[in-house]
N, C-alpha and C. Protein backbone atom coordinates (compact mmCIF):
# COMPACT_ATOMS: atom_id res chain seq x y z
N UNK A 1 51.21 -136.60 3.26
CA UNK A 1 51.79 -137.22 4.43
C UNK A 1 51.77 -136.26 5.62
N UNK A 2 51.76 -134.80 5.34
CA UNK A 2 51.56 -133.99 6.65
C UNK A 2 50.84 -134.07 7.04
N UNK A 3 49.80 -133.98 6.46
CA UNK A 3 48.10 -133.69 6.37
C UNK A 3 47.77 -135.04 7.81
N UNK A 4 48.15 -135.99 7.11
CA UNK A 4 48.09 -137.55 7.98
C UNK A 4 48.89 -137.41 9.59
N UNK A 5 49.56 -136.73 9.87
CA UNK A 5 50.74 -136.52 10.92
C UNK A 5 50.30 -135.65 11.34
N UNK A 6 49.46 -134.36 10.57
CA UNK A 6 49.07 -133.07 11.88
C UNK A 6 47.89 -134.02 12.22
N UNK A 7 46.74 -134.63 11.42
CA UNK A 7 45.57 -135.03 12.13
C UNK A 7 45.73 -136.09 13.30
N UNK A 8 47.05 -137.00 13.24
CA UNK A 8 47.22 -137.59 14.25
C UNK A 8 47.86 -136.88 15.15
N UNK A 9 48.98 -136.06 15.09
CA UNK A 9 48.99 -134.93 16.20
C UNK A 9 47.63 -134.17 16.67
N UNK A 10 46.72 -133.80 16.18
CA UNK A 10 45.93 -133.30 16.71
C UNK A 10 44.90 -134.39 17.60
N UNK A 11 44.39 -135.29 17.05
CA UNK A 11 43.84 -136.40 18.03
C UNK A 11 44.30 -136.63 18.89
N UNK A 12 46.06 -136.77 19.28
CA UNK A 12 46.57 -137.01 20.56
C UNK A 12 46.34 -136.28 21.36
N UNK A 13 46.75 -134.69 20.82
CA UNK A 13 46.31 -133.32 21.51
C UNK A 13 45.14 -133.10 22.01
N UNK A 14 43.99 -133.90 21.34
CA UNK A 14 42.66 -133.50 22.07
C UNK A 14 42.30 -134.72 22.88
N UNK A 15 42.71 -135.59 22.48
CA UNK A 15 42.84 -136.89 23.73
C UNK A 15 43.36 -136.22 25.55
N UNK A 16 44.43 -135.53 24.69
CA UNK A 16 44.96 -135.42 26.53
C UNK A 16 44.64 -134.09 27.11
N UNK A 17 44.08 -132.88 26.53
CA UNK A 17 42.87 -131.94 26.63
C UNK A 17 41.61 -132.66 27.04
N UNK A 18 41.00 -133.58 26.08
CA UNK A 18 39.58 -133.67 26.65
C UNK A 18 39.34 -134.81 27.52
N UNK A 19 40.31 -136.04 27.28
CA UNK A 19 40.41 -136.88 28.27
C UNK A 19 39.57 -137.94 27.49
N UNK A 20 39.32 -138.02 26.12
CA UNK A 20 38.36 -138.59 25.37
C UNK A 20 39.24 -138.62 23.80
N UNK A 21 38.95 -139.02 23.11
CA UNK A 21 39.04 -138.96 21.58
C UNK A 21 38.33 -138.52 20.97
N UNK A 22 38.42 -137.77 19.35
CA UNK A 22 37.44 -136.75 19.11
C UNK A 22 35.80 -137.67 18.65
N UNK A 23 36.18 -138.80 18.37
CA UNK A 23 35.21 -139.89 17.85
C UNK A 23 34.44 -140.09 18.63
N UNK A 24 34.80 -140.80 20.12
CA UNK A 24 33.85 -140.61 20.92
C UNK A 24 32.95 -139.86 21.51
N UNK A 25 31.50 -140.15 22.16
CA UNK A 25 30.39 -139.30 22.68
C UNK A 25 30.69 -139.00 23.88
N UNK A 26 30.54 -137.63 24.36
CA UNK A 26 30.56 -136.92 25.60
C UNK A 26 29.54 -137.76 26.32
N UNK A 27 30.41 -138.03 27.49
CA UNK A 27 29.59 -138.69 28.73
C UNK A 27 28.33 -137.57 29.02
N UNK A 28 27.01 -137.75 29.36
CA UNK A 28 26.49 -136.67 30.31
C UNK A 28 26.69 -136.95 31.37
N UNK A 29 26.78 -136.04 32.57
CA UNK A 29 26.54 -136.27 33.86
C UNK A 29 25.54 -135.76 34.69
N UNK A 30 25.24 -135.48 35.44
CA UNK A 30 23.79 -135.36 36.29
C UNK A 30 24.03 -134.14 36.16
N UNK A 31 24.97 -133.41 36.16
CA UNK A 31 25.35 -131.71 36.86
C UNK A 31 25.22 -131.07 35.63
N UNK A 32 25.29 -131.59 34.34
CA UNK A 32 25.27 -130.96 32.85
C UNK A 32 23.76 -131.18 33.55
N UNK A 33 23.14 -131.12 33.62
CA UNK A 33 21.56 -130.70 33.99
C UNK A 33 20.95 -129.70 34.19
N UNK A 34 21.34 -128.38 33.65
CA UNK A 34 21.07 -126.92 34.01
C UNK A 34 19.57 -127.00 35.54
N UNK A 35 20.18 -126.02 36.29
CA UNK A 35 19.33 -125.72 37.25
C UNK A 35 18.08 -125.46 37.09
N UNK A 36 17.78 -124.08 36.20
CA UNK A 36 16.64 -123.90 35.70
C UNK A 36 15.96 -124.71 34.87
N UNK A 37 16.61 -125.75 34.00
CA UNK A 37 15.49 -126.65 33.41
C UNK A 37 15.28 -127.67 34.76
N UNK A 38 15.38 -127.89 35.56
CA UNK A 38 15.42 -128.80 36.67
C UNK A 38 13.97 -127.92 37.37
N UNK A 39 14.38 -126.91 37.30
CA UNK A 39 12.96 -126.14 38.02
C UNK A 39 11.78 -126.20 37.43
N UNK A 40 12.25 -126.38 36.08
CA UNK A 40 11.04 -126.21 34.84
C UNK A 40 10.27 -127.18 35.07
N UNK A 41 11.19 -128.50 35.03
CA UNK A 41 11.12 -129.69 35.05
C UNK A 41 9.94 -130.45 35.97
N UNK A 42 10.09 -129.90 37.07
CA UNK A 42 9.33 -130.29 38.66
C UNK A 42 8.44 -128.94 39.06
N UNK A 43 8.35 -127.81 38.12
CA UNK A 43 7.29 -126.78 38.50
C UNK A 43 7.54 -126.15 39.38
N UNK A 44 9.02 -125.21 39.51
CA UNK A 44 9.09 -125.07 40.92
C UNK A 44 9.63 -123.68 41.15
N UNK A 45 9.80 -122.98 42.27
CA UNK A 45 10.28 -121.52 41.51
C UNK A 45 11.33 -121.37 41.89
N UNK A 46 12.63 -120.49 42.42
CA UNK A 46 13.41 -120.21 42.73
C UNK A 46 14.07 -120.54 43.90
N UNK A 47 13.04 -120.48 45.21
CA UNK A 47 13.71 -120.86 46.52
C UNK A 47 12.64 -121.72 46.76
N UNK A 48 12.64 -123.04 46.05
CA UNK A 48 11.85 -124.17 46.49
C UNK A 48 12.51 -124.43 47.95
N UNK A 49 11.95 -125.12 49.02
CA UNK A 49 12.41 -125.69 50.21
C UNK A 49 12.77 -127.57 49.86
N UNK A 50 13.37 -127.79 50.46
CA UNK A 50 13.05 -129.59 50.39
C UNK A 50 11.93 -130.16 50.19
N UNK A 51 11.46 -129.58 51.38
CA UNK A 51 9.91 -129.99 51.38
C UNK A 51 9.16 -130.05 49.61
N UNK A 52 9.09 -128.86 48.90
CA UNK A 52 8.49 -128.41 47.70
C UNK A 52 9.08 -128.98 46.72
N UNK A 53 10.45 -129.15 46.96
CA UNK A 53 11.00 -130.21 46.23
C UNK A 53 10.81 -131.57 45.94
N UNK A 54 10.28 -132.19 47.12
CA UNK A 54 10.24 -134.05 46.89
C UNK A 54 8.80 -134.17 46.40
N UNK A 55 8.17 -133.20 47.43
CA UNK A 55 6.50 -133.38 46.60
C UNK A 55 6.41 -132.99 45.09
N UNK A 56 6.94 -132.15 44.33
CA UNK A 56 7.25 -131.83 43.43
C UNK A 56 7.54 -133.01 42.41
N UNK A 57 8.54 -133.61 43.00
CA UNK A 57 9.35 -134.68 42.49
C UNK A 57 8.33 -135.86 42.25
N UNK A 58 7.64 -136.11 43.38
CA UNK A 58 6.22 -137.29 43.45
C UNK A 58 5.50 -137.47 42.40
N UNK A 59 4.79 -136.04 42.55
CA UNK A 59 3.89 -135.33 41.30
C UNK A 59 4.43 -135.97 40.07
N UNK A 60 5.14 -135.24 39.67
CA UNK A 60 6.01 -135.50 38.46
C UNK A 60 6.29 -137.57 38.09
N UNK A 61 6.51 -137.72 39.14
CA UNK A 61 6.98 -139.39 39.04
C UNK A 61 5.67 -139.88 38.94
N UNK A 62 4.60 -139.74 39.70
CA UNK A 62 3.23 -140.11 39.50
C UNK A 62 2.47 -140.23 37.94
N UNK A 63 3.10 -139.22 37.24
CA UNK A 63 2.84 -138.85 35.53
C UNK A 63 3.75 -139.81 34.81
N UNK A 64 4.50 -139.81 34.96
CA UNK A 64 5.91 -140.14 33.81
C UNK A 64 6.36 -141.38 34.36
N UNK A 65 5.57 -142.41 35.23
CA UNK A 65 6.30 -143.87 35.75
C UNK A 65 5.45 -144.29 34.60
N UNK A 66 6.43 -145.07 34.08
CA UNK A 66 5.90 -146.32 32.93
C UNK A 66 4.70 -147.32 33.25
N UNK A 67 4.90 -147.72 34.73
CA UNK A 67 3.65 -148.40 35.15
C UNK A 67 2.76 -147.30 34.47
N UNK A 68 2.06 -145.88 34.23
CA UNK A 68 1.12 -145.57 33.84
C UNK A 68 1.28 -144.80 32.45
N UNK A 69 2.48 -145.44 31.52
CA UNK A 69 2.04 -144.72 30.53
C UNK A 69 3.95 -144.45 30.16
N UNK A 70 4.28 -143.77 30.79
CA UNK A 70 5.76 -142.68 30.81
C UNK A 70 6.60 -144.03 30.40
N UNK A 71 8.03 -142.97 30.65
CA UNK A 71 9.04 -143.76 30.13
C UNK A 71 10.23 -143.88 31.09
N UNK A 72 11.19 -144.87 31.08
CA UNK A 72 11.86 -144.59 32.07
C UNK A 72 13.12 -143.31 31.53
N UNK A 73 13.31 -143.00 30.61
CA UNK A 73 13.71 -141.91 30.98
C UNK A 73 13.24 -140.89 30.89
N UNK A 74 12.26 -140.16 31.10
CA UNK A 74 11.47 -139.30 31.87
C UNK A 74 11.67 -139.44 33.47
N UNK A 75 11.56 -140.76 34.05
CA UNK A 75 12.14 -140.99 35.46
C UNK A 75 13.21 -140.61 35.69
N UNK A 76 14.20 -140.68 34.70
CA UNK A 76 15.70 -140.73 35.04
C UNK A 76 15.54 -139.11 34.96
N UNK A 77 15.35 -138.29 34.35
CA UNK A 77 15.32 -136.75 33.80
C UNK A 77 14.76 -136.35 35.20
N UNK A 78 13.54 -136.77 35.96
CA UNK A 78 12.98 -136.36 37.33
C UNK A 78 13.93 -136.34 38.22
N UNK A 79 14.29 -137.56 38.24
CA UNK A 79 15.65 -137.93 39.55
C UNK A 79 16.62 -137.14 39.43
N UNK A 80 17.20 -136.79 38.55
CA UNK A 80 18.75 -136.07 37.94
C UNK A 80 18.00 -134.42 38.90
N UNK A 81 16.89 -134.01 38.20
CA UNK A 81 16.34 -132.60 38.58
C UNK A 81 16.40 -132.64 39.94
N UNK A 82 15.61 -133.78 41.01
CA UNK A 82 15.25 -133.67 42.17
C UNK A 82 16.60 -133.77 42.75
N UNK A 83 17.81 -134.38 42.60
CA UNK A 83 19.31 -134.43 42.85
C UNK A 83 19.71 -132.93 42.87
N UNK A 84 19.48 -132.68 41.47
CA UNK A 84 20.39 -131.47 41.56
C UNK A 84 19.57 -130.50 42.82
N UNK A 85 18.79 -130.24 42.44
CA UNK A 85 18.14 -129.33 43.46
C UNK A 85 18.52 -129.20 45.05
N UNK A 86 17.97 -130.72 45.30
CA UNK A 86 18.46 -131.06 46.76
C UNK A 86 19.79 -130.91 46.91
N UNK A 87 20.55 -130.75 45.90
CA UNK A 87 22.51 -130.81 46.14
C UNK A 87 22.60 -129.28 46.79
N UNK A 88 22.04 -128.68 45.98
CA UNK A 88 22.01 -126.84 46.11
C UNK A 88 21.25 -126.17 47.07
N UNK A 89 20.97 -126.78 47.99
CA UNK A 89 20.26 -126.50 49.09
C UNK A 89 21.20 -126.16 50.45
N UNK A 90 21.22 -125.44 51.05
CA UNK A 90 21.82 -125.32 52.13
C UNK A 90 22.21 -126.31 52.83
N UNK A 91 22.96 -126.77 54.08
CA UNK A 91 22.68 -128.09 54.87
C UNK A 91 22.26 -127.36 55.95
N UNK A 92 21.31 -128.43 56.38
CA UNK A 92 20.71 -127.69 57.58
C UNK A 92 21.27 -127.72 59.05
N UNK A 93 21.49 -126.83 59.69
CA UNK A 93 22.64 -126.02 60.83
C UNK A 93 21.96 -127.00 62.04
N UNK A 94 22.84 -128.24 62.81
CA UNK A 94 21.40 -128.46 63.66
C UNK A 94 21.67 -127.80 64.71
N UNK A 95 20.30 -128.01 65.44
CA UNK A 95 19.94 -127.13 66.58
C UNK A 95 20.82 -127.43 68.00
N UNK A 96 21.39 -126.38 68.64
CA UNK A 96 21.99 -126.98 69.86
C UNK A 96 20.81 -126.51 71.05
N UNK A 97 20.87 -127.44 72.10
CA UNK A 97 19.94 -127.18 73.26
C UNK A 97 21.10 -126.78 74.29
């Protein structure tokens, strides 16, 4: 009978820690997307620009769109990369005249 009462104490406990139950699957979100596989991902090196980024992104979508073959999530894996990237980019300062 303890045994039964700590494991339901503990499920509550990790309910209101993880915000989930231990049964259920971890949501992913776009940001669990490590940076560097995002670079890997789109071929790109360290201080890609925007610019190197979307063409990048094209490339890549040009291969892996299902219209020629790919899958859609290979699309979804492109988009998540080209997101994160563009998130981590500076904003650009505009120009005053």
């Amino acid at each position: 009978m303890k045994f039964i009462l700590l494991a339901v104490l503990a499920c509550v406990v990790w309910r209101m820690v993880m915000g989930r139950w231990p049964w259920q699957a971890r949501k992913r979100s776009p940001q669990a997307f490590p940076r560097a596989q995002a670079q890997a991902l789109l071929g790109l090196s360290q201080g890609a620009s925007r610019k190197e980024i979307l063409e990048a992104h094209r490339r890549v979508i040009s291969r892996v769109h299902p219209d020629r073959g790919g899958s859609n999530e290979k699309v979804h894996e492109a988009n998540a990369a080209r997101d994160i990237l563009l998130a981590e980019l500076p904003a650009a300062i505009p120009e005053r005249e």
